[in-house]
Protein backbone atom coordinates (compact mmCIF):
# COMPACT_ATOMS: atom_id res chain seq x y z
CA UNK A 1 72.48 -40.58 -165.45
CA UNK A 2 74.09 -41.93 -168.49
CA UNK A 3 71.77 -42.47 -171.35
CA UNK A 4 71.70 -46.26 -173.49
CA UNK A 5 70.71 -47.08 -177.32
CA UNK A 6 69.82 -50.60 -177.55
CA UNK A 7 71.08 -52.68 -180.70
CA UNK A 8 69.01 -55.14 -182.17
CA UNK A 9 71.44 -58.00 -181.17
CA UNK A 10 70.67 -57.77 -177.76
CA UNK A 11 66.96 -57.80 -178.30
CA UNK A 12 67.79 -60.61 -180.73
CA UNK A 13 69.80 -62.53 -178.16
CA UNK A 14 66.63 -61.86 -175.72
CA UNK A 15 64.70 -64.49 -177.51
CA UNK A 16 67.68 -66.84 -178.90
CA UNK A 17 66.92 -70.03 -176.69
CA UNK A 18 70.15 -71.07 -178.45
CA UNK A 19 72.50 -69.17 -176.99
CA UNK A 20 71.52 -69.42 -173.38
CA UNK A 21 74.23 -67.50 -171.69
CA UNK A 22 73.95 -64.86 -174.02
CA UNK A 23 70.32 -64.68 -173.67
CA UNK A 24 70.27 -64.57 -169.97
CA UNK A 25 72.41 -61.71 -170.17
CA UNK A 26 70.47 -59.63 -172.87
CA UNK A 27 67.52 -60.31 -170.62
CA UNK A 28 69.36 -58.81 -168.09
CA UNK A 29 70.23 -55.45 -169.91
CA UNK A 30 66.86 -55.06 -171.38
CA UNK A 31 65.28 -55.80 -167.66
CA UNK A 32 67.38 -52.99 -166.23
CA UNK A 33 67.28 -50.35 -168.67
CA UNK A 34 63.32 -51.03 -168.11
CA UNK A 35 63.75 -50.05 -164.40
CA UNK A 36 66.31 -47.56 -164.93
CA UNK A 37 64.32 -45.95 -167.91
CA UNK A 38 67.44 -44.70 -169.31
CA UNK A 39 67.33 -46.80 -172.91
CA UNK A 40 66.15 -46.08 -176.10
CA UNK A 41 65.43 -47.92 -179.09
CA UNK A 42 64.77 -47.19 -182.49
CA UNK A 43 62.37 -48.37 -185.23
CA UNK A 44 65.53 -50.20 -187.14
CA UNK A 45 66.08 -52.20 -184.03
CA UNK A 46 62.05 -53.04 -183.77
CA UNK A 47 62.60 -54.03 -187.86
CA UNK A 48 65.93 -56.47 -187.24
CA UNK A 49 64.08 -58.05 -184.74
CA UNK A 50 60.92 -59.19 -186.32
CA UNK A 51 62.68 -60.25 -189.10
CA UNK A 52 65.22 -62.13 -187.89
CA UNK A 53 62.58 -63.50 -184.98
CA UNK A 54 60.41 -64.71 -187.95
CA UNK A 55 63.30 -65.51 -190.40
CA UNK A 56 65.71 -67.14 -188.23
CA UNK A 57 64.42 -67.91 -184.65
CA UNK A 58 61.12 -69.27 -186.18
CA UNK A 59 59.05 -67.84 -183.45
CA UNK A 60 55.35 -67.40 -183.67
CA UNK A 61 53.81 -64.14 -185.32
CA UNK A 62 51.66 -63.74 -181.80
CA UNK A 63 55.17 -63.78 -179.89
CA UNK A 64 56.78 -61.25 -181.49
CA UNK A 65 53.71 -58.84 -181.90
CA UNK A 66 53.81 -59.51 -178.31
CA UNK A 67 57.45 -58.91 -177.48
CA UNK A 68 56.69 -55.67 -179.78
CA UNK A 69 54.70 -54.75 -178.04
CA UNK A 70 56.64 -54.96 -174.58
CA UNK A 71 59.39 -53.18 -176.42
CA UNK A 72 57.47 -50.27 -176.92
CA UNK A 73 57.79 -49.37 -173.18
CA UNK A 74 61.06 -47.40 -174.54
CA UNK A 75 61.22 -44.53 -176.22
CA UNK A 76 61.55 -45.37 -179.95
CA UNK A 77 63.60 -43.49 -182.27
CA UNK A 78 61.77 -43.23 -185.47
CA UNK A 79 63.21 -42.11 -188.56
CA UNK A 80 63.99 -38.97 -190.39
CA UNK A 81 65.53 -37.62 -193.73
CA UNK A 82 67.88 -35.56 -191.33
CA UNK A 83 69.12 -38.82 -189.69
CA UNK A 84 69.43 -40.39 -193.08
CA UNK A 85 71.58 -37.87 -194.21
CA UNK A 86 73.59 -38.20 -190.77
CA UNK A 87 74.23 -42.03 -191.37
CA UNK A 88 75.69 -41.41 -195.10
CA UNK A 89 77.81 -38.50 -192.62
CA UNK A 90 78.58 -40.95 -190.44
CA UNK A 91 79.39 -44.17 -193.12
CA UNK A 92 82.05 -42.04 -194.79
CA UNK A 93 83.76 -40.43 -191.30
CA UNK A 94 84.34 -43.86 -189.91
CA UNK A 95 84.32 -46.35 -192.93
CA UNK A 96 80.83 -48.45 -191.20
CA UNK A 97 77.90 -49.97 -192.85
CA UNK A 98 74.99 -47.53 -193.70
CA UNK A 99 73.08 -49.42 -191.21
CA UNK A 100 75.46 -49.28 -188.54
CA UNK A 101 75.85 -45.31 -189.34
CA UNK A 102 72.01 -45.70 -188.66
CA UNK A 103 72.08 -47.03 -185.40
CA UNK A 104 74.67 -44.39 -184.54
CA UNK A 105 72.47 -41.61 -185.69
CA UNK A 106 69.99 -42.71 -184.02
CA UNK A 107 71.72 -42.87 -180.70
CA UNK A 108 73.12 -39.87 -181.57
CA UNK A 109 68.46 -38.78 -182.00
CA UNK A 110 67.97 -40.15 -178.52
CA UNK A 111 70.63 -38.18 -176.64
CA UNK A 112 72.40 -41.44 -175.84
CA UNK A 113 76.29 -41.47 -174.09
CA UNK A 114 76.83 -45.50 -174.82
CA UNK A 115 75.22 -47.85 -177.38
CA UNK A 116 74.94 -51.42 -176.40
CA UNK A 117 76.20 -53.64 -179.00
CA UNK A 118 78.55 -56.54 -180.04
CA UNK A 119 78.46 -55.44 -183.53
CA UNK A 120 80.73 -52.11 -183.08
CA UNK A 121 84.26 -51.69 -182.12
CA UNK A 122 84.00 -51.55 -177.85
CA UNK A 123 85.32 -49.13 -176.38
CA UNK A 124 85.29 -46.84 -179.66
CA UNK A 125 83.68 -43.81 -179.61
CA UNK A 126 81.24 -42.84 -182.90
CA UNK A 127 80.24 -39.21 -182.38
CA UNK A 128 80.46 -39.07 -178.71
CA UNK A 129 79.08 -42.33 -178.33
CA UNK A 130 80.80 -44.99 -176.79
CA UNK A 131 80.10 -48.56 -177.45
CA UNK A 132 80.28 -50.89 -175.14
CA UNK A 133 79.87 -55.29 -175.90
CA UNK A 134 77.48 -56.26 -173.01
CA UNK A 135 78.81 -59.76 -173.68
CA UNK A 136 82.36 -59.04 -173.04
CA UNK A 137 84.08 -60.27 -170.16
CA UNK A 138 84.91 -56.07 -169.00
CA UNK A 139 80.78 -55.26 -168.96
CA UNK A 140 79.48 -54.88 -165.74
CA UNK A 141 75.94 -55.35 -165.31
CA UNK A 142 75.99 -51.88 -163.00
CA UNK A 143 77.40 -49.60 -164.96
CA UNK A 144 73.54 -49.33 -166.52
């Protein structure tokens, strides 16, 4: 069974009444990867979240202590001066952001084969890990 990371958009997108079709569908993924228990997250995504749920969604300090809270069903990648080190690897061997290196390190942490994300090239591979844009028109819902 392949193994998922998670990016903060989706869990972003999860609570973005704006962008309905896109929210639909990143309830979708994270409702699946709950069932399939084959998703992990990691305590940058948790971070990006609040803040942009506070920031920019305006949503209610209850909701997202709430959603938080739901989120923690997955395992959760936490930090370490190893994986720091990694991203800086990982920044310089494909020209990313450090934070992007971060969430690749941290995939790389959980044992993950794909990270979900719009933010990364689809289709690339970082490390072994092949990203794949769960709001492209080539994702299929079942290949979680």
């Amino acid at each position: 069974m392949k193994r998922f990371f998670i990016d903060s958009n989706i869990i972003i997108y999860a609570n973005d009444r704006s962008a309905e079709d896109k929210q639909s569908k990143a309830i979708e993924i994270i409702t699946t990867c709950m069932k399939s228990q084959n998703a992990v997250l990691s305590i940058q995504v948790l971070q990006e979240y609040a803040n942009v749920a506070l920031k920019d969604l305006q949503q209610d300090s209850a909701v997202v202590l709430r959603q938080l809270k739901l989120l923690e069903a997955f395992p959760i990648i936490a930090p370490t001066a190893k994986m720091v080190r990694r991203s800086v690897e990982l920044r310089q061997s494909y020209r990313i952001s450090f934070w992007d290196a971060s969430i690749i390190a941290a995939a790389e942490k959980g044992d993950c084969d794909c990270l979900l994300s719009e933010d990364l090239n689809a289709g690339q591979y970082y490390s072994g890990i092949q990203i794949l844009n769960p709001f492209s028109k080539n994702f299929n819902i079942s290949d979680i």
